[in-house]
Protein backbone atom coordinates (compact mmCIF):
# COMPACT_ATOMS: atom_id res chain seq x y z
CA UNK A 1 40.95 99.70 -208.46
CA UNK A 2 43.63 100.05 -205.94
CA UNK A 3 43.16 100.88 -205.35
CA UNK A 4 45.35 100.28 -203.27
CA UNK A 5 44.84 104.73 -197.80
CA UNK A 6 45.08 106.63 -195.46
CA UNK A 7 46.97 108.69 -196.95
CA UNK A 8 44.25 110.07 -196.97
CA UNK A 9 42.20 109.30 -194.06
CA UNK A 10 44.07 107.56 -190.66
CA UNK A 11 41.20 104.98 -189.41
CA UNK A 12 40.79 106.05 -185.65
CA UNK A 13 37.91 102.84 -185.19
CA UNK A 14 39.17 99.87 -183.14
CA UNK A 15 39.14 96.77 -185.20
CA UNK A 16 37.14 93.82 -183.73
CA UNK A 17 37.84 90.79 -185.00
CA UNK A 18 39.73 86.97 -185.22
CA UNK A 19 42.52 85.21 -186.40
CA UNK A 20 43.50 86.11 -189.72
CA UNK A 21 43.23 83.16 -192.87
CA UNK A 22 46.09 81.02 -193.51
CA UNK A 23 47.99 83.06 -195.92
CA UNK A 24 47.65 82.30 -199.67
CA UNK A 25 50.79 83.05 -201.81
CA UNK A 26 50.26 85.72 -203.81
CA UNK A 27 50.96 84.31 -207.10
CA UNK A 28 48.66 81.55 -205.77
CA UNK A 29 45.72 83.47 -205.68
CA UNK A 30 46.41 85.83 -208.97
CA UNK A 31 46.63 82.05 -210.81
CA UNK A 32 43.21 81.50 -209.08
CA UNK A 33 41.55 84.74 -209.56
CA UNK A 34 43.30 86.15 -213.18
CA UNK A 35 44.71 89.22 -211.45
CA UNK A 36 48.13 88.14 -211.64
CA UNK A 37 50.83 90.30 -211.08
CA UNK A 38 54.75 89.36 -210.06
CA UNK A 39 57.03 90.26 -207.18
CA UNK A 40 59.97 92.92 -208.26
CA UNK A 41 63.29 91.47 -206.93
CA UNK A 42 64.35 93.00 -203.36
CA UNK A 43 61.83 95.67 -203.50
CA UNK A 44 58.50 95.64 -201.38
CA UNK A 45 55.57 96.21 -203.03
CA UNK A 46 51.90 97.45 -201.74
CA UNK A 47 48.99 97.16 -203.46
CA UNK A 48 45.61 99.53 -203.39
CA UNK A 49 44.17 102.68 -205.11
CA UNK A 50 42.83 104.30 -202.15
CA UNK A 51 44.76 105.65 -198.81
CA UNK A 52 48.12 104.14 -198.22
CA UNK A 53 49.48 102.99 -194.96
CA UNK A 54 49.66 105.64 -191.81
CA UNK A 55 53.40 106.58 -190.93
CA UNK A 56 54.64 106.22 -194.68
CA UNK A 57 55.76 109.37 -196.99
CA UNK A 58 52.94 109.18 -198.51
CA UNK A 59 50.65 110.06 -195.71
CA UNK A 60 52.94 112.96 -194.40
CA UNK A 61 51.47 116.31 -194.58
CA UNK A 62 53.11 118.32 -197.05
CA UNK A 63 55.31 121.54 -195.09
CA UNK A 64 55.19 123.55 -198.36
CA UNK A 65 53.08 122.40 -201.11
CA UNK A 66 51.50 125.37 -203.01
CA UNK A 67 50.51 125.40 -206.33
CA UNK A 68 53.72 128.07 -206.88
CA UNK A 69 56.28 126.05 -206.32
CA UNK A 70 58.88 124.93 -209.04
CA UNK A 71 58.86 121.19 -209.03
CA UNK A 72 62.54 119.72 -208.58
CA UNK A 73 62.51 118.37 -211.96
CA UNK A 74 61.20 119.76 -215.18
CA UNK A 75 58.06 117.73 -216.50
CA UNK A 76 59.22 114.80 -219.18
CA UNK A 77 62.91 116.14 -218.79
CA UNK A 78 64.98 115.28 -222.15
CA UNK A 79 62.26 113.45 -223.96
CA UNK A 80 61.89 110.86 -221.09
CA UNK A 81 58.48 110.49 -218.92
CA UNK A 82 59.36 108.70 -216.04
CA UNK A 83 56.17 106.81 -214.81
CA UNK A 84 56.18 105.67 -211.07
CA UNK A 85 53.88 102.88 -209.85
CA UNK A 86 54.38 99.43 -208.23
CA UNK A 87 54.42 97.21 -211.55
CA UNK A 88 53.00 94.29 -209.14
CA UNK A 89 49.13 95.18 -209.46
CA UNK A 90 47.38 93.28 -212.27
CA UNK A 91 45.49 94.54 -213.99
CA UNK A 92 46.00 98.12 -213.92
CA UNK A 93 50.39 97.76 -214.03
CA UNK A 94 52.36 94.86 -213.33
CA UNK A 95 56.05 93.31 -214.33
CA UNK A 96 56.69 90.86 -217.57
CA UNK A 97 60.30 89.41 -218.97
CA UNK A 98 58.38 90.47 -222.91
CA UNK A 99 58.69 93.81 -224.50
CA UNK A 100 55.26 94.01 -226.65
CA UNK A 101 53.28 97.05 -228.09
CA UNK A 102 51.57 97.37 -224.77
CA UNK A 103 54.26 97.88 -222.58
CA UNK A 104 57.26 100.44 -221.50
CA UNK A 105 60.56 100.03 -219.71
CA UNK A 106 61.32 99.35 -216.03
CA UNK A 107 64.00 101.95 -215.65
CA UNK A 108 65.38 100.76 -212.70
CA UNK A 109 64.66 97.05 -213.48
CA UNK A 110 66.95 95.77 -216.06
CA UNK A 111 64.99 93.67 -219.31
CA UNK A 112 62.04 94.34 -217.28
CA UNK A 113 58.75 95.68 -218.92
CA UNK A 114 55.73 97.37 -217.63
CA UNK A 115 52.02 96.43 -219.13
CA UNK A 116 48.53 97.59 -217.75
CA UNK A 117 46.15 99.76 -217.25
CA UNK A 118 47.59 102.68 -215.72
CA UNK A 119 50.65 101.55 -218.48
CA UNK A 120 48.39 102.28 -221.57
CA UNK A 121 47.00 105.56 -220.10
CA UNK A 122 50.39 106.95 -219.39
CA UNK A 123 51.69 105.63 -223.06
CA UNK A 124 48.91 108.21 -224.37
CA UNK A 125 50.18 111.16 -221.88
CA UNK A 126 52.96 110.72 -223.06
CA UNK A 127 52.74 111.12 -226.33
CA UNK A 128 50.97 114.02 -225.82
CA UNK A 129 54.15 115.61 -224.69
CA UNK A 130 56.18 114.15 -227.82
CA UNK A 131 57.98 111.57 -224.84
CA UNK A 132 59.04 108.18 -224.09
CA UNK A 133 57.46 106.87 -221.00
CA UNK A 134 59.77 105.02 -219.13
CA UNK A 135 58.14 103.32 -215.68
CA UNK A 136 60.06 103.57 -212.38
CA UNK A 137 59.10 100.52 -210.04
CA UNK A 138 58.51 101.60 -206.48
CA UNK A 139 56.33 101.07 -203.05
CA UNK A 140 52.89 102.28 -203.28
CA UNK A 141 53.73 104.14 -200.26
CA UNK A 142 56.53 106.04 -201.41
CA UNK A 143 55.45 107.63 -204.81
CA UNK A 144 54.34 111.07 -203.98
CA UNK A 145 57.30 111.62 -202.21
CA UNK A 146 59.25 110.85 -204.92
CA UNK A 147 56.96 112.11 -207.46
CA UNK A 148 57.37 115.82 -204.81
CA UNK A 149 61.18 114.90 -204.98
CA UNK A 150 61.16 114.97 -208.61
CA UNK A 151 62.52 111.30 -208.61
CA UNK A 152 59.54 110.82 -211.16
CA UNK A 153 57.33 112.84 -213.18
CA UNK A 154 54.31 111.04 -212.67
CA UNK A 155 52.48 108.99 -211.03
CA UNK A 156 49.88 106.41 -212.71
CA UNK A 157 49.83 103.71 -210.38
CA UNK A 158 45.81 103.21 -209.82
CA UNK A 159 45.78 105.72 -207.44
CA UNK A 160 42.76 107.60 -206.34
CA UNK A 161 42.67 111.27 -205.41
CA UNK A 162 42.08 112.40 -201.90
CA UNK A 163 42.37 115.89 -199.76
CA UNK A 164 45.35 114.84 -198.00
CA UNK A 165 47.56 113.43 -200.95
CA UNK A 166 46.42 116.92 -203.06
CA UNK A 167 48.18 118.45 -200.48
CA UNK A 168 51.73 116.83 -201.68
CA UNK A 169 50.82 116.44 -205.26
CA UNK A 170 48.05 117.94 -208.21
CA UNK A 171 45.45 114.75 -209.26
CA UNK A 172 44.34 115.02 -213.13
CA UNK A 173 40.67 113.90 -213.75
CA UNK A 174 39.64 110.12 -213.57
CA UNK A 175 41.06 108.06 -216.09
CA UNK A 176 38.79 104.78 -214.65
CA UNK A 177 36.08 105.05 -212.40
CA UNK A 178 35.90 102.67 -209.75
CA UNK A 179 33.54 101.81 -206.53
CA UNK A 180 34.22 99.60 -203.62
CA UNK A 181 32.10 97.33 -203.55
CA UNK A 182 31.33 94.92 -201.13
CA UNK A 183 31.34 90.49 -202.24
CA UNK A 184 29.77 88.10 -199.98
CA UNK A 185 28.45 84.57 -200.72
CA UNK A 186 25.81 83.55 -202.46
CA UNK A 187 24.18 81.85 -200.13
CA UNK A 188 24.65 84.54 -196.98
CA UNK A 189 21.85 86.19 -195.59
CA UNK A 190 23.62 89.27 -196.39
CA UNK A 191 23.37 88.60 -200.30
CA UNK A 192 20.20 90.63 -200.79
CA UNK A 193 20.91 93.59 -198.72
CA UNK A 194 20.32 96.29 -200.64
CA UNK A 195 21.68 99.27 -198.10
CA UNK A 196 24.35 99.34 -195.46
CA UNK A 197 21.83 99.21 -193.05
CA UNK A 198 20.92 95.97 -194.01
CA UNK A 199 24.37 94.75 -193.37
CA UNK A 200 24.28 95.33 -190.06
CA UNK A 201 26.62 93.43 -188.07
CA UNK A 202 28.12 91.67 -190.52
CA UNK A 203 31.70 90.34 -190.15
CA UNK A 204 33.88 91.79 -192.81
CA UNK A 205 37.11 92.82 -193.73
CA UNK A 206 39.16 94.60 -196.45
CA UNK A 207 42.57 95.21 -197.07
CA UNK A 208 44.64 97.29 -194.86
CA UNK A 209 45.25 101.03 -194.98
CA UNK A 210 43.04 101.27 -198.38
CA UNK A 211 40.06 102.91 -198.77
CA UNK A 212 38.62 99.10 -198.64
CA UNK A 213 38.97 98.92 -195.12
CA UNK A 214 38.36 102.58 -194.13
CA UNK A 215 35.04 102.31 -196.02
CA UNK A 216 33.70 99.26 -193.57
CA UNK A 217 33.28 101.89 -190.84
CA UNK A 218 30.54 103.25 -192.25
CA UNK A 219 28.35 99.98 -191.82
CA UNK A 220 26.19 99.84 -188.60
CA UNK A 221 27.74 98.03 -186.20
CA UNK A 222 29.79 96.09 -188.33
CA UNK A 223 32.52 93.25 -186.85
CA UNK A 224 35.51 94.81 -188.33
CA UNK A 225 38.27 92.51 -188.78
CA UNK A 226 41.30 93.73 -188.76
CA UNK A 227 42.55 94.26 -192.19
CA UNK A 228 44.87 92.31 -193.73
CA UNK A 229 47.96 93.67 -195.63
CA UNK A 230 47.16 91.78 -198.95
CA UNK A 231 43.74 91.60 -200.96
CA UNK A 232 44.78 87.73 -201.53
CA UNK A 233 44.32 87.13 -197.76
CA UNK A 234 41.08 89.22 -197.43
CA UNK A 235 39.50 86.96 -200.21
CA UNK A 236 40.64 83.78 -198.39
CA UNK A 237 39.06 84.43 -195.21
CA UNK A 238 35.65 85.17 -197.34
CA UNK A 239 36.27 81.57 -199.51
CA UNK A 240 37.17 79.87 -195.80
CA UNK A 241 34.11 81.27 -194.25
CA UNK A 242 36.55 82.73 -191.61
CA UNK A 243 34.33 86.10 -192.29
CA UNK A 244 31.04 86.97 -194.03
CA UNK A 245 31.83 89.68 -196.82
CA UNK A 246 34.98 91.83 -197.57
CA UNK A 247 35.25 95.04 -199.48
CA UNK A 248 36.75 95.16 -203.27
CA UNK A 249 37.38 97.37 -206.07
CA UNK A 250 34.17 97.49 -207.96
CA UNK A 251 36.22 97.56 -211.30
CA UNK A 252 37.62 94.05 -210.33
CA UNK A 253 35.11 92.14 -208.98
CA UNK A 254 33.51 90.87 -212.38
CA UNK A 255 37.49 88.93 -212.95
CA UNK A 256 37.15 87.51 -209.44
CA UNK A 257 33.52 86.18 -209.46
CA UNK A 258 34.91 84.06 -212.93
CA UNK A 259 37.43 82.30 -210.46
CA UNK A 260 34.72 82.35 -207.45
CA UNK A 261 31.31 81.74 -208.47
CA UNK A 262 29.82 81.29 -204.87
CA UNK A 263 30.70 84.83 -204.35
CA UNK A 264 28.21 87.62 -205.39
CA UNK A 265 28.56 91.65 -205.18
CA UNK A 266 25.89 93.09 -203.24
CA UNK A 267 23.68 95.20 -205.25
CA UNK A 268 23.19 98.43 -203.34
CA UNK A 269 20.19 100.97 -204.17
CA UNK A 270 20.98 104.03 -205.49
CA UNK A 271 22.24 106.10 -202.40
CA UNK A 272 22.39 103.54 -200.09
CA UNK A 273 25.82 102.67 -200.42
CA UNK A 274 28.84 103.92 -199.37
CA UNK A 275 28.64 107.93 -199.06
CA UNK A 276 31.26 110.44 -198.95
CA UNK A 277 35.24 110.52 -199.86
CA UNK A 278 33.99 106.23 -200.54
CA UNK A 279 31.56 106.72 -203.00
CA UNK A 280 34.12 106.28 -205.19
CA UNK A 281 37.39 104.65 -205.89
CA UNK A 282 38.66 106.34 -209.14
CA UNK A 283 41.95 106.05 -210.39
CA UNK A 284 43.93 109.30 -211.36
CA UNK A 285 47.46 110.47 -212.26
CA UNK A 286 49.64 113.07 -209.95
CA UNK A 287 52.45 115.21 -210.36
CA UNK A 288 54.20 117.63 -208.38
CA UNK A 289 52.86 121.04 -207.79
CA UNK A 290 53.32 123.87 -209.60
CA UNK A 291 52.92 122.67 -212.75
CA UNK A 292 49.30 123.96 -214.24
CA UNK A 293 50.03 124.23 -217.88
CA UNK A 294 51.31 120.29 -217.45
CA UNK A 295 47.91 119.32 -215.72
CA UNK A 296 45.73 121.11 -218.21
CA UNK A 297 47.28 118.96 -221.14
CA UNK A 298 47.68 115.70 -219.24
CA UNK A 299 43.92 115.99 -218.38
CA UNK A 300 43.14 117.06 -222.24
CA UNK A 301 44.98 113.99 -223.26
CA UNK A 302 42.66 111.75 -220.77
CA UNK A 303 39.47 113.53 -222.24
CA UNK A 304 40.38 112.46 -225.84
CA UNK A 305 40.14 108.61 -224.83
CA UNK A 306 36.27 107.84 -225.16
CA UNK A 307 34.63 105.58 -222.79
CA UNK A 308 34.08 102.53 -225.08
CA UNK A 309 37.61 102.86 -225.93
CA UNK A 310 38.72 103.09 -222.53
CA UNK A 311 36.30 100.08 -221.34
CA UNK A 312 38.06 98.28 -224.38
CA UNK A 313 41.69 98.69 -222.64
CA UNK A 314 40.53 97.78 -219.51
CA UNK A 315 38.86 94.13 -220.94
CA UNK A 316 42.00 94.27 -222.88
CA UNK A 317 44.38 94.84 -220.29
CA UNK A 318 42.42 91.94 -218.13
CA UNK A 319 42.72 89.43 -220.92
CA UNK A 320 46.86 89.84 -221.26
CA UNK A 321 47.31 90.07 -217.34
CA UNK A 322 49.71 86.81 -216.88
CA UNK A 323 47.71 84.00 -215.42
C-alpha cells in the first residue's frame, strides 16, 4: 500500500502544476476515509510503500552491501524480533493505547501497541523463529539504515522492493500485492479511460517521493502537480476539484471510495496501465544482508499463509483500524 520512493528511483521530471489544497489534518481525513492511523509523540513520521524521499538514508547507495557480510546484529537476538516500521499507517501498522491479540509492543514507545497489517505478518515470522516480535517506531525514511545498522532486525513497514533499496538490504517475497492505481471522479471525462493514453493531459497528483508520484510520469503529457508530502492532501485537492485524478495504492482504494463515493478507480485494460518497476506496489519485508538461511525461512513462513487467509487479515485489519 505504501506504500509509502525514490529510494528507489529520484524523479528527474519538472513538476507543473498550482497551489496546493488547503491542508486537511491528518486525523481529519483518516476519520473521513477509515484509514486512521495516530501521530507518535516527537517523532516524524512518513507514510508510503514505494520510494522514499531523495537525500534520506534510505535512498543512499549502499558502500558495501554484499550478500557476505555479517549483519551488526544477530537475527531475533535473545528471543526478541525487533520489527521497524512507522506505526502511523493504517491499515497496514499504526499506534493504539490497547494491548489485544492483534498487536505487539512499541519498544521505544512506552504502553504503546502496534496493530496492522504488516503487524500480523511479522507476528507469524516470528514465530517461525520461536520469538517475540517487539515493533520499533521510526521514519519511513530511516529504516534500512537502521535495519543495515542492526538497530532492528526487520523491517515490515508496507514497504515495496526496489533495485536501489536491495542494494542496502535483502526483500523476502510479497506478503500483499498491491497496484497504484489511479481515482478520479465519477463524473470526469477521464472516468472511462481505459489506457494511459487516454489520460492524456490530465491534471494529477500523488504523494511525494512514493512510487505514487513517480508513476504519473509515465502518462502522456500529463500536468504533474507537484506532489504533496501527505496522501490526505493529495485526496483533498481531487474532492476540491483543485486537480482531476491522483494516484493511490490499489489495495486501499475500495476503504476510500466507502468515504468518497463520487470518486471512481479507473479501470485500465490489461497492459495498458502502468508498466515497469510501477506495475506493481507490493509490500515486502527486509533485513540486512548476509543473512540467506534467515530469508529462506522468513519467506517459507510467508508461503504458509494462503491467500483467502491473507485477504481475511487484510478486511480484518481494515475493520479494527481506529476510526
Amino acid at each position: 500500500m505504501q506504500t509509502p520512493s525514490t529510494n528507489s528511483h529520484q524523479n528527474s521530471t519538472q513538476h507543473l502544476g498550482g497551489a496546493q489544497a488547503k491542508r486537511l489534518t491528518r486525523r481529519d481525513f483518516l476519520r473521513l476515509s477509515g484509514l486512521s492511523a495516530f501521530a507518535v509523540g516527537g517523532l516524524t513520521f512518513l507514510t508510503a510503500c514505494g520510494p522514499a524521499a531523495q537525500g534520506t538514508s534510505d535512498s543512499q547507495p549502499a558502500s558495501d552491501s554484499s550478500s557476505s557480510s555479517a549483519p551488526a546484529r544477530k537475527f531475533a537476538e535473545g528471543g526478541t524480533m525487533l520489527v521497524g516500521m512507522e506505526a502511523n499507517y493504517a491499515p497496514y501498522n499504526w499506534q493504539t493505547d490497547t494491548e489485544s491479540e492483534f498487536t505487539i509492543p512499541i519498544d521505544n514507545l512506552e504502553g504503546k501497541f502496534a496493530d496492522g497489517y504488516d503487524v500480523q505478518f511479522a507476528k507469524v515470522i516470528a514465530d517461525a523463529f520461536g520469538a517475540k516480535p517487539r515493533a520499533v517506531a521510526m521514519s519511513f525514511d530511516g529504516l534500512v539504515e537502521a535495519c543495515k545498522n542492526g538497530q532492528i532486525d526487520i523491517i515490515c513497514a508496507g514497504m515495496t522492493a526496489t533495485e536501489e533499496r536491495a542494494k542496502s538490504v535483502d526483500f523476502s517475497d510479497p506478503y500483499l500485492e498491491d497496484t497504484v492505481a489511479v481515482i478520479t471522479k465519477k463524473d470526469s471525462k477521464f472516468a472511462s479511460a481505459k489506457s494511459l493514453d487516454d489520460l492524456k493531459g490530465i491534471t494529477i497528483v500523488g504523494q511525494k517521493s512514493t512510487f505514487y508520484d513517480e508513476a504519473i510520469d509515465q502518462i502522456p503529457e500529463a500536468n504533474h502537480v507537484e506532489g504533496l508530502e501527505f496522501a490526505p492532501d493529495v485526496v483533498a485537492q481531487l474532492s476540491k476539484g483543485q486537480v482531476e485524478a491522483i494516484t493511490y495504492s490499489g489495495a486501499s482504494a475500495k476503504k476510500l471510495l466507502e468515504s468518497y463515493p463520487d470518486f471512481v478507480v479507473v479501470k485500465f485494460d490489461d497492459g495498458k496501465g502502468f508498466t515497469g518497476d510501477y506495475a506493481s506496489n507490493n509490500d515486502n519485508a527486509a533485513i540486512a544482508k548476509g543473512q540467506d538461511d534467515v530469508l529462506k525461512k522468513i519467506n517459507d513462513a510467508i508461503a504458509a499463509v494462503a491467500k483467502d487467509k491473507r485477504d481475511e487479515m487484510w478486511t480484518a485489519c481494515n475493520e479494527r483500524q481506529p476510526q
